[in-house]
PDB file of N, CA and C in Angstrom:
ATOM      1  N   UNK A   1     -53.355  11.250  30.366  1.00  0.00           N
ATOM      2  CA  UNK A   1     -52.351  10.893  29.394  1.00  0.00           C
ATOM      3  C   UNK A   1     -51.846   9.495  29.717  1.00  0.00           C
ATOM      4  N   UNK A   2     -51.733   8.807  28.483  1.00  0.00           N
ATOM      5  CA  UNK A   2     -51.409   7.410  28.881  1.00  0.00           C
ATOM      6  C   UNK A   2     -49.904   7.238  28.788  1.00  0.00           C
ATOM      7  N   UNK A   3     -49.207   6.061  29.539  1.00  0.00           N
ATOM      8  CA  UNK A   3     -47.166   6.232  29.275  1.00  0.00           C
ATOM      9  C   UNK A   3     -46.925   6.490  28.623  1.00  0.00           C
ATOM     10  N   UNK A   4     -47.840   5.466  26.995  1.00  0.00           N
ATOM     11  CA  UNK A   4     -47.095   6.202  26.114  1.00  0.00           C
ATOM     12  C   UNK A   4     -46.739   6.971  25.613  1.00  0.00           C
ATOM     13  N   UNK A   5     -48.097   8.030  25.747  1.00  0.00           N
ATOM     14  CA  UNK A   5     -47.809   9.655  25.293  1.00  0.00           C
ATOM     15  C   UNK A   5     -46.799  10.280  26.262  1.00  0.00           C
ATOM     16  N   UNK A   6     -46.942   9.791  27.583  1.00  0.00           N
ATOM     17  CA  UNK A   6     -46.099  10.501  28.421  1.00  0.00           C
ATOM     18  C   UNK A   6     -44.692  10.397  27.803  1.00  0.00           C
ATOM     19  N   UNK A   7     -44.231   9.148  27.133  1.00  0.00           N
ATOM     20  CA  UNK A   7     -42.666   8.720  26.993  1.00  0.00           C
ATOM     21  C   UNK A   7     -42.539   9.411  26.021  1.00  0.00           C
ATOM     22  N   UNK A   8     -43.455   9.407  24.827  1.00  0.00           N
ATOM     23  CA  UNK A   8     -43.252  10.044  23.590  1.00  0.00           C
ATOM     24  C   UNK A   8     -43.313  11.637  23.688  1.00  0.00           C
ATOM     25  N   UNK A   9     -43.954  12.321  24.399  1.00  0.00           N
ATOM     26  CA  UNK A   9     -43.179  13.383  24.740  1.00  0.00           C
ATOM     27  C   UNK A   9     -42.151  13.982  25.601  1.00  0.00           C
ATOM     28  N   UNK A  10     -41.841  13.418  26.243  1.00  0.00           N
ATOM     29  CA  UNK A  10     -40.453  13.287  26.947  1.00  0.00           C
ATOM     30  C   UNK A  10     -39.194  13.435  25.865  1.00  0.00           C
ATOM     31  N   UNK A  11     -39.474  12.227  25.135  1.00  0.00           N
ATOM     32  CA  UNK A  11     -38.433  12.060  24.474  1.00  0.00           C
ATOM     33  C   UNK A  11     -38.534  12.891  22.953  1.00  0.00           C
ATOM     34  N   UNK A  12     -39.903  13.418  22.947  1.00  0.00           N
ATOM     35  CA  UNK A  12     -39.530  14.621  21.722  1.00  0.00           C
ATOM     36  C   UNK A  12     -39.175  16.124  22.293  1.00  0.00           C
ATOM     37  N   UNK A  13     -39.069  16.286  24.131  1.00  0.00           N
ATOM     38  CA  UNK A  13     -39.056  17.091  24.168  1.00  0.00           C
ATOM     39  C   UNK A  13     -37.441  16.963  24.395  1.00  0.00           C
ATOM     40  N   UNK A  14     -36.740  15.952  24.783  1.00  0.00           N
ATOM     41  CA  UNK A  14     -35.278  15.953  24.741  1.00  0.00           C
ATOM     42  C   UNK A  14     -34.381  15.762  23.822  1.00  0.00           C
ATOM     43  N   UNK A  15     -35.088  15.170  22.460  1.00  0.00           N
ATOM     44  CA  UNK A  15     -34.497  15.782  21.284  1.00  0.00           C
ATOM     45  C   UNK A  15     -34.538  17.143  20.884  1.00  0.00           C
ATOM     46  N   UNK A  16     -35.286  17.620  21.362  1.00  0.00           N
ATOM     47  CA  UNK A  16     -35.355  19.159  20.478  1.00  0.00           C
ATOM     48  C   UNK A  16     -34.381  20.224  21.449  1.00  0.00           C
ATOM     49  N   UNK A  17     -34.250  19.577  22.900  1.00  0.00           N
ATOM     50  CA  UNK A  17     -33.282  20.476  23.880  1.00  0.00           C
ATOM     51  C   UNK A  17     -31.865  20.068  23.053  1.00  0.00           C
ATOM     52  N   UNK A  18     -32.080  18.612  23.068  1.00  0.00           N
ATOM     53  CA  UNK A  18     -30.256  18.302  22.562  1.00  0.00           C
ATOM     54  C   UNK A  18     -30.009  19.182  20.993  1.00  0.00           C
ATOM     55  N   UNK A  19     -30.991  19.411  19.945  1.00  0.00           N
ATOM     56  CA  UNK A  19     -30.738  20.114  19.345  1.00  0.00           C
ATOM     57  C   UNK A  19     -30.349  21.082  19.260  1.00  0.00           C
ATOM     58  N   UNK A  20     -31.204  21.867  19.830  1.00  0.00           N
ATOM     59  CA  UNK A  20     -30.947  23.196  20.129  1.00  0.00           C
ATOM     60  C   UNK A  20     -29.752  23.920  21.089  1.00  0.00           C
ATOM     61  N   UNK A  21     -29.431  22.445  21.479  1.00  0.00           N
ATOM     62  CA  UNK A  21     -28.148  22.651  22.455  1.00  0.00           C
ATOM     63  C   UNK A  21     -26.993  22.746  21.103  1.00  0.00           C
ATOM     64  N   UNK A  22     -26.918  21.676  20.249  1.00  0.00           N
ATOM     65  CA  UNK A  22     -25.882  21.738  19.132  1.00  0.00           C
ATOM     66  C   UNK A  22     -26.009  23.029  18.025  1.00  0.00           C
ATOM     67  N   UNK A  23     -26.991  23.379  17.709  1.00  0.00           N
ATOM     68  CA  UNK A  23     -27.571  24.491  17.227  1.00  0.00           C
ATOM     69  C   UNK A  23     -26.683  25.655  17.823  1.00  0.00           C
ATOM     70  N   UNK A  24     -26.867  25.884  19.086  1.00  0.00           N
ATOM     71  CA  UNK A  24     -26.402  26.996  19.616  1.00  0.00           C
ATOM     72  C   UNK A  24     -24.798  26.710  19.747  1.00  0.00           C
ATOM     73  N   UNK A  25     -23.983  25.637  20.183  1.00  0.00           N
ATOM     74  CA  UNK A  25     -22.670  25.354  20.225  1.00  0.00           C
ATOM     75  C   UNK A  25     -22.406  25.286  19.174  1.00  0.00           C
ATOM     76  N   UNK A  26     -22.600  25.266  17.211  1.00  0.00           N
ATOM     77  CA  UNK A  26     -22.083  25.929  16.733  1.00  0.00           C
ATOM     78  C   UNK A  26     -22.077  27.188  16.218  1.00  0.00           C
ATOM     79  N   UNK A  27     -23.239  28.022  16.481  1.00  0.00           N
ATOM     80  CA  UNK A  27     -23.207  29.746  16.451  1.00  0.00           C
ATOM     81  C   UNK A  27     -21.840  29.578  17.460  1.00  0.00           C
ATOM     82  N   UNK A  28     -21.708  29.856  18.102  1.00  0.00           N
ATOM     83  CA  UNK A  28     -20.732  30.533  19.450  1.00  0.00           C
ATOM     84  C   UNK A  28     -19.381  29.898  18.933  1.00  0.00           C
ATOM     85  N   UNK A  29     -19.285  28.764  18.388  1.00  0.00           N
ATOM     86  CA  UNK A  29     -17.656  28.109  17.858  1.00  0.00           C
ATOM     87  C   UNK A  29     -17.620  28.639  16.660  1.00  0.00           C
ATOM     88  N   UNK A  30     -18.450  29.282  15.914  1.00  0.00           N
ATOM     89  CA  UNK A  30     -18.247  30.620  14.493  1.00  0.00           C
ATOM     90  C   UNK A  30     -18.193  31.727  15.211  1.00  0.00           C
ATOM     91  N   UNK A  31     -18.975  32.056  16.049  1.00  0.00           N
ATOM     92  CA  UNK A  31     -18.521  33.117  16.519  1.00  0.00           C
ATOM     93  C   UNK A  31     -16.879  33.596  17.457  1.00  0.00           C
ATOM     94  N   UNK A  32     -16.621  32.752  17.827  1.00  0.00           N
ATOM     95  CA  UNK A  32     -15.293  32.678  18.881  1.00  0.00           C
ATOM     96  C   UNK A  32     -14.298  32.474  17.639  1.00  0.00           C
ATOM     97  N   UNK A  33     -14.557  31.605  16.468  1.00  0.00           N
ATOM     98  CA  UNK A  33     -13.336  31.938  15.630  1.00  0.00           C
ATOM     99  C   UNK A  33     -13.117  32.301  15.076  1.00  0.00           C
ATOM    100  N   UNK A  34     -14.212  33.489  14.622  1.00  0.00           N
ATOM    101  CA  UNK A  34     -14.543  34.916  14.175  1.00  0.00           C
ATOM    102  C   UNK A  34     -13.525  35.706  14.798  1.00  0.00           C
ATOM    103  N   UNK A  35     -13.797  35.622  15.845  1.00  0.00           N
ATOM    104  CA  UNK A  35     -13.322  36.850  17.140  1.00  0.00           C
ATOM    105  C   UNK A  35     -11.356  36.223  17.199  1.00  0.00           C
ATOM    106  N   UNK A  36     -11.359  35.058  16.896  1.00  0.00           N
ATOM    107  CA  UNK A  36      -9.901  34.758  17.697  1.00  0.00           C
ATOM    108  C   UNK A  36      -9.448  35.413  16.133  1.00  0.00           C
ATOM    109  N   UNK A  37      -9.583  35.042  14.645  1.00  0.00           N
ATOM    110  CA  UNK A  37      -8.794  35.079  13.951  1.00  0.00           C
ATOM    111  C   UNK A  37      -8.609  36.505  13.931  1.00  0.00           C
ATOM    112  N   UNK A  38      -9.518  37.401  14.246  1.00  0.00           N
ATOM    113  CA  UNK A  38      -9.464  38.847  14.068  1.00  0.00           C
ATOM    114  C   UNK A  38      -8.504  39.417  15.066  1.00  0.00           C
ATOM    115  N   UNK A  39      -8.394  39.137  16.501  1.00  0.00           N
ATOM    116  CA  UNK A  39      -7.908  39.922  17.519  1.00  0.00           C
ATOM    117  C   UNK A  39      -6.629  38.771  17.381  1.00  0.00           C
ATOM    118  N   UNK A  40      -6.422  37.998  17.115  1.00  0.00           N
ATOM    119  CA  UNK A  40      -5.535  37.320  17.180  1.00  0.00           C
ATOM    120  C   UNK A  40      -4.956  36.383  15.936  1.00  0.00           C
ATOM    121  N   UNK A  41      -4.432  37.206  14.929  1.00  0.00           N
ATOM    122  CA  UNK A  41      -4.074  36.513  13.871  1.00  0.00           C
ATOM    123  C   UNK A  41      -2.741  35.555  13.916  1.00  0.00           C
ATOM    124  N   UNK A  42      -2.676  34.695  12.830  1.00  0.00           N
ATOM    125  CA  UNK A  42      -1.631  33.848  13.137  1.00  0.00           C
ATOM    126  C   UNK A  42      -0.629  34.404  12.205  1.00  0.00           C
ATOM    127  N   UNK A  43       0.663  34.798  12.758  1.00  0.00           N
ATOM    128  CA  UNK A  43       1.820  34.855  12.683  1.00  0.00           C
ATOM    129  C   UNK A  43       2.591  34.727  11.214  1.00  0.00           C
ATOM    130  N   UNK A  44       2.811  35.136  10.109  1.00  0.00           N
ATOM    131  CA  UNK A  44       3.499  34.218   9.139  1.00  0.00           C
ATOM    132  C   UNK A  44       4.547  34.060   9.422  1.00  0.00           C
ATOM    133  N   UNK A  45       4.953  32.620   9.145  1.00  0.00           N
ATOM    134  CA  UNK A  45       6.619  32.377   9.134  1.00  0.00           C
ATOM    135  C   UNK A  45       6.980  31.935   8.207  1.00  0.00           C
ATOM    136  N   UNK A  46       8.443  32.951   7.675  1.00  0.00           N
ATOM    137  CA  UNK A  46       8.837  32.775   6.294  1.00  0.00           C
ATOM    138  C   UNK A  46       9.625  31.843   6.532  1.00  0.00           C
ATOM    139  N   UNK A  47       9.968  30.975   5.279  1.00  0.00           N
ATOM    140  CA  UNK A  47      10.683  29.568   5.128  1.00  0.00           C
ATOM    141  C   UNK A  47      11.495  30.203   4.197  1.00  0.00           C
ATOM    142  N   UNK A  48      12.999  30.374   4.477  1.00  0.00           N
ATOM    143  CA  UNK A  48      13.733  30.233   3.386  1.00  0.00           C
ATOM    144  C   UNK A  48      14.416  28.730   2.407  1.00  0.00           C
ATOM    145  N   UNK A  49      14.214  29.121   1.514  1.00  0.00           N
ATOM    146  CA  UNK A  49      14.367  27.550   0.584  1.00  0.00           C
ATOM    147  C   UNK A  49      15.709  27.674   0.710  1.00  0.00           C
ATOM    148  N   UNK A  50      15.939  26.365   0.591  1.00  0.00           N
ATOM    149  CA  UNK A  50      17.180  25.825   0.869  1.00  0.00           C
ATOM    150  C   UNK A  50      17.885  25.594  -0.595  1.00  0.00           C
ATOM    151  N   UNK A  51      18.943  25.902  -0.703  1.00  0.00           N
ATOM    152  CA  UNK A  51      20.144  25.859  -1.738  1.00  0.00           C
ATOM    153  C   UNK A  51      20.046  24.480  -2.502  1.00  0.00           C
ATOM    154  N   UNK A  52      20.279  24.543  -3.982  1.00  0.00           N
ATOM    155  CA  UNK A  52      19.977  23.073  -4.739  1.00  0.00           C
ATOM    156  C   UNK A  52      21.731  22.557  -4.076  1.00  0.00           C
ATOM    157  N   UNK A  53      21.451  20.774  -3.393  1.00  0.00           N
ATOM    158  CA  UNK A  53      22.987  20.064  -3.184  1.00  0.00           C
ATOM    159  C   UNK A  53      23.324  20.404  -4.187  1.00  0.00           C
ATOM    160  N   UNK A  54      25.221  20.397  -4.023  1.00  0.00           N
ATOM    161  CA  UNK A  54      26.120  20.337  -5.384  1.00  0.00           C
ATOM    162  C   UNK A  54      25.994  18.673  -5.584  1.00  0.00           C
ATOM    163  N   UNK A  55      25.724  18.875  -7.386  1.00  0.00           N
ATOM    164  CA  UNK A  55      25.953  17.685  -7.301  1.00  0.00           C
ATOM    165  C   UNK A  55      27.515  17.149  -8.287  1.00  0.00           C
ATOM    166  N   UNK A  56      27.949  15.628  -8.203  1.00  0.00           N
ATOM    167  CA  UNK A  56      29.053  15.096  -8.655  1.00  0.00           C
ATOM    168  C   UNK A  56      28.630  14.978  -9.924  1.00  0.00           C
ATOM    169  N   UNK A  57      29.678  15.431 -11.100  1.00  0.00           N
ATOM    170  CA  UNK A  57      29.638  14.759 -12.218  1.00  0.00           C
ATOM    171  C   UNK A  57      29.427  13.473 -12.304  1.00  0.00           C
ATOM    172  N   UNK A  58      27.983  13.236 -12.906  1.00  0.00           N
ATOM    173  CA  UNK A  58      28.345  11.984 -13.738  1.00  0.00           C
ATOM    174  C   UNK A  58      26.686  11.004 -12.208  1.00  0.00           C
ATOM    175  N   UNK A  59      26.408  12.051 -11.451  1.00  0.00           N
ATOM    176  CA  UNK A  59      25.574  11.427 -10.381  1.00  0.00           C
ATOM    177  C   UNK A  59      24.518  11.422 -10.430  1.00  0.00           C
ATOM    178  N   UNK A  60      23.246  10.792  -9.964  1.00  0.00           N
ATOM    179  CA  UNK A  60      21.998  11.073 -10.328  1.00  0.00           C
ATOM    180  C   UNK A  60      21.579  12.026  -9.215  1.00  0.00           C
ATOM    181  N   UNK A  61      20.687  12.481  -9.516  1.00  0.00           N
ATOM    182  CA  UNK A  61      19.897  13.891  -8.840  1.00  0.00           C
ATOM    183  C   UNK A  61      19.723  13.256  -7.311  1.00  0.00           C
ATOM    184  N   UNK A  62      19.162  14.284  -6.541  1.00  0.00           N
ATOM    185  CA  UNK A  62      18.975  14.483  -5.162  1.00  0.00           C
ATOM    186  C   UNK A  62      17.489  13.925  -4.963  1.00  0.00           C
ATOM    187  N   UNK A  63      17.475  12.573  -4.224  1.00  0.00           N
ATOM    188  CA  UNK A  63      16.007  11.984  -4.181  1.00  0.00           C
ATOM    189  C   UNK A  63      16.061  10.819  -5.396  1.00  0.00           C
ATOM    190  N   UNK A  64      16.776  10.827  -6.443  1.00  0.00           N
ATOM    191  CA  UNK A  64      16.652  10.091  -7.564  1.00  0.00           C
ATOM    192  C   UNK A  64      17.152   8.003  -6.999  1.00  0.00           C
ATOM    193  N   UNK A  65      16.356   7.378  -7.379  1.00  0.00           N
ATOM    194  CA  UNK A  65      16.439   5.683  -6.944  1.00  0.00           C
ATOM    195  C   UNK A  65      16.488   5.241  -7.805  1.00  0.00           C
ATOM    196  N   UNK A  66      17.487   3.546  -7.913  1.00  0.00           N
ATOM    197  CA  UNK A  66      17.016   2.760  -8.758  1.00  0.00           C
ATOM    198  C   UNK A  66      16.570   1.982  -9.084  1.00  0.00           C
ATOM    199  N   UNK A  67      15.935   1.882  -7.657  1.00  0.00           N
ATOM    200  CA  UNK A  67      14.479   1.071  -6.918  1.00  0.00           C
ATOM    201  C   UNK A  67      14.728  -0.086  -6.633  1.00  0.00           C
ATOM    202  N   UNK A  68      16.259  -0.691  -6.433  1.00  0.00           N
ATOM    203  CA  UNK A  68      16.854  -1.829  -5.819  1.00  0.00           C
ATOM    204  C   UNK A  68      16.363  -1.491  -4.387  1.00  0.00           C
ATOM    205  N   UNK A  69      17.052  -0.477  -3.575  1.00  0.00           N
ATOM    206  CA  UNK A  69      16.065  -0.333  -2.183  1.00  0.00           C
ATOM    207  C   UNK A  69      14.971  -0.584  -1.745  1.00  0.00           C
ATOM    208  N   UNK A  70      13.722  -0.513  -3.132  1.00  0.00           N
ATOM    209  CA  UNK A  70      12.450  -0.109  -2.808  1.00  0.00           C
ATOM    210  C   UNK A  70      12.008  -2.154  -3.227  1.00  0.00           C
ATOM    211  N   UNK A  71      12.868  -2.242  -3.765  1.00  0.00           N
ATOM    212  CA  UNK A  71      12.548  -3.389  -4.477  1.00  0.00           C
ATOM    213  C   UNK A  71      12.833  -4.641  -3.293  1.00  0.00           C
ATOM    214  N   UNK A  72      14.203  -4.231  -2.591  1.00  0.00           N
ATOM    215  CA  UNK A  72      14.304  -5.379  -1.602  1.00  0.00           C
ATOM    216  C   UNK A  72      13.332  -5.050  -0.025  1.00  0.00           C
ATOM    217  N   UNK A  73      13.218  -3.571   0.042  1.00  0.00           N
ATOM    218  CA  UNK A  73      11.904  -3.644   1.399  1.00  0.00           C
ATOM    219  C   UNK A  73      11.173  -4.660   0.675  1.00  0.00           C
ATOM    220  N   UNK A  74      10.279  -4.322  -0.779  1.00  0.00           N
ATOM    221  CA  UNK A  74       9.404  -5.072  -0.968  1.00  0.00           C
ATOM    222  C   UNK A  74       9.313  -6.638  -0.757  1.00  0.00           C
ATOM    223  N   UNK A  75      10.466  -6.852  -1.050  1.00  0.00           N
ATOM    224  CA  UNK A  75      10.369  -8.391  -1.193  1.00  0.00           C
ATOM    225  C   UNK A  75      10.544  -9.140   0.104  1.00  0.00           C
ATOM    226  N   UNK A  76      11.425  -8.179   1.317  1.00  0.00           N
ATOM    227  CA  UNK A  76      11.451  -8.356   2.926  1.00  0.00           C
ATOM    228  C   UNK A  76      10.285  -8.682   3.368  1.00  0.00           C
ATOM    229  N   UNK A  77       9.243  -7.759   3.226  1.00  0.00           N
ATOM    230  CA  UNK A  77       8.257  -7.344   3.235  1.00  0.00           C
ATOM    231  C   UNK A  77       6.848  -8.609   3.315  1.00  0.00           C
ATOM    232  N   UNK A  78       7.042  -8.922   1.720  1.00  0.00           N
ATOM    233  CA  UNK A  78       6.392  -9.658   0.911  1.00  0.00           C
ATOM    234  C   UNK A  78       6.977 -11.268   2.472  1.00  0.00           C
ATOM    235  N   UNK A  79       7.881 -11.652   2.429  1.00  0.00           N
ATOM    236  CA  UNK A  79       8.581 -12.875   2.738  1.00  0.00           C
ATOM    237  C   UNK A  79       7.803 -12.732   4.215  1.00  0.00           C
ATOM    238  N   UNK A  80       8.324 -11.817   4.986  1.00  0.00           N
ATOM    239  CA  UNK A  80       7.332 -11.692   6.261  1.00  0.00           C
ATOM    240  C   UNK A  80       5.971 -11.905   6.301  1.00  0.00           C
ATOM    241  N   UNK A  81       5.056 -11.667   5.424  1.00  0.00           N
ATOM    242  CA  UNK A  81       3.938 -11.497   5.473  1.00  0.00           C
ATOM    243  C   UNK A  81       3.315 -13.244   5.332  1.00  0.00           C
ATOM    244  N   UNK A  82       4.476 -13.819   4.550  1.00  0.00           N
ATOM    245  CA  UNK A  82       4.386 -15.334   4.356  1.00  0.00           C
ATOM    246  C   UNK A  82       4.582 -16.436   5.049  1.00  0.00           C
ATOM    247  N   UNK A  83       4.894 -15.570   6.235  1.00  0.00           N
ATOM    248  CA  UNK A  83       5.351 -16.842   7.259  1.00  0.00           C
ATOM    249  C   UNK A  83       4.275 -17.188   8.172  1.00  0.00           C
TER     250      UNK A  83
END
């Protein structure tokens, strides 16, 4: 056998180990989270929702902008980027 065949099977025989190595590491990571979700389920935790704020006559809603805030980050923003 000449190197080259020697190298060229070498190296087809260590692709097909590294395969078969990934091959088998994901059977066993389906299998293990097979096994965990069953013997070990996760927990529910209830969230109680939270009460709508009172709001003031005459106020805008909870979260509601009038994008002066959003407007001067932007332009902070914008000015930094210019220097």
């Amino acid at each position: 056998m000449s190197v080259m065949q020697q190298g060229l099977v070498l190296m087809v025989t260590g692709m097909a180990v590294v395969f078969a190595f990934l091959v088998i590491l994901i059977f066993i990571t389906k299998l293990l989270s097979i096994v965990v979700r069953k013997y070990f389920p996760e927990k529910e935790v209830l969230i109680k929702p939270t009460p709508p704020a009172a709001k003031a006559i005459g106020s805008a809603p909870v979260g509601a902008h009038d994008g002066a805030e959003i407007a001067a980050a932007i332009a902070v923003a914008a000015a930094y980027a210019k220097r």
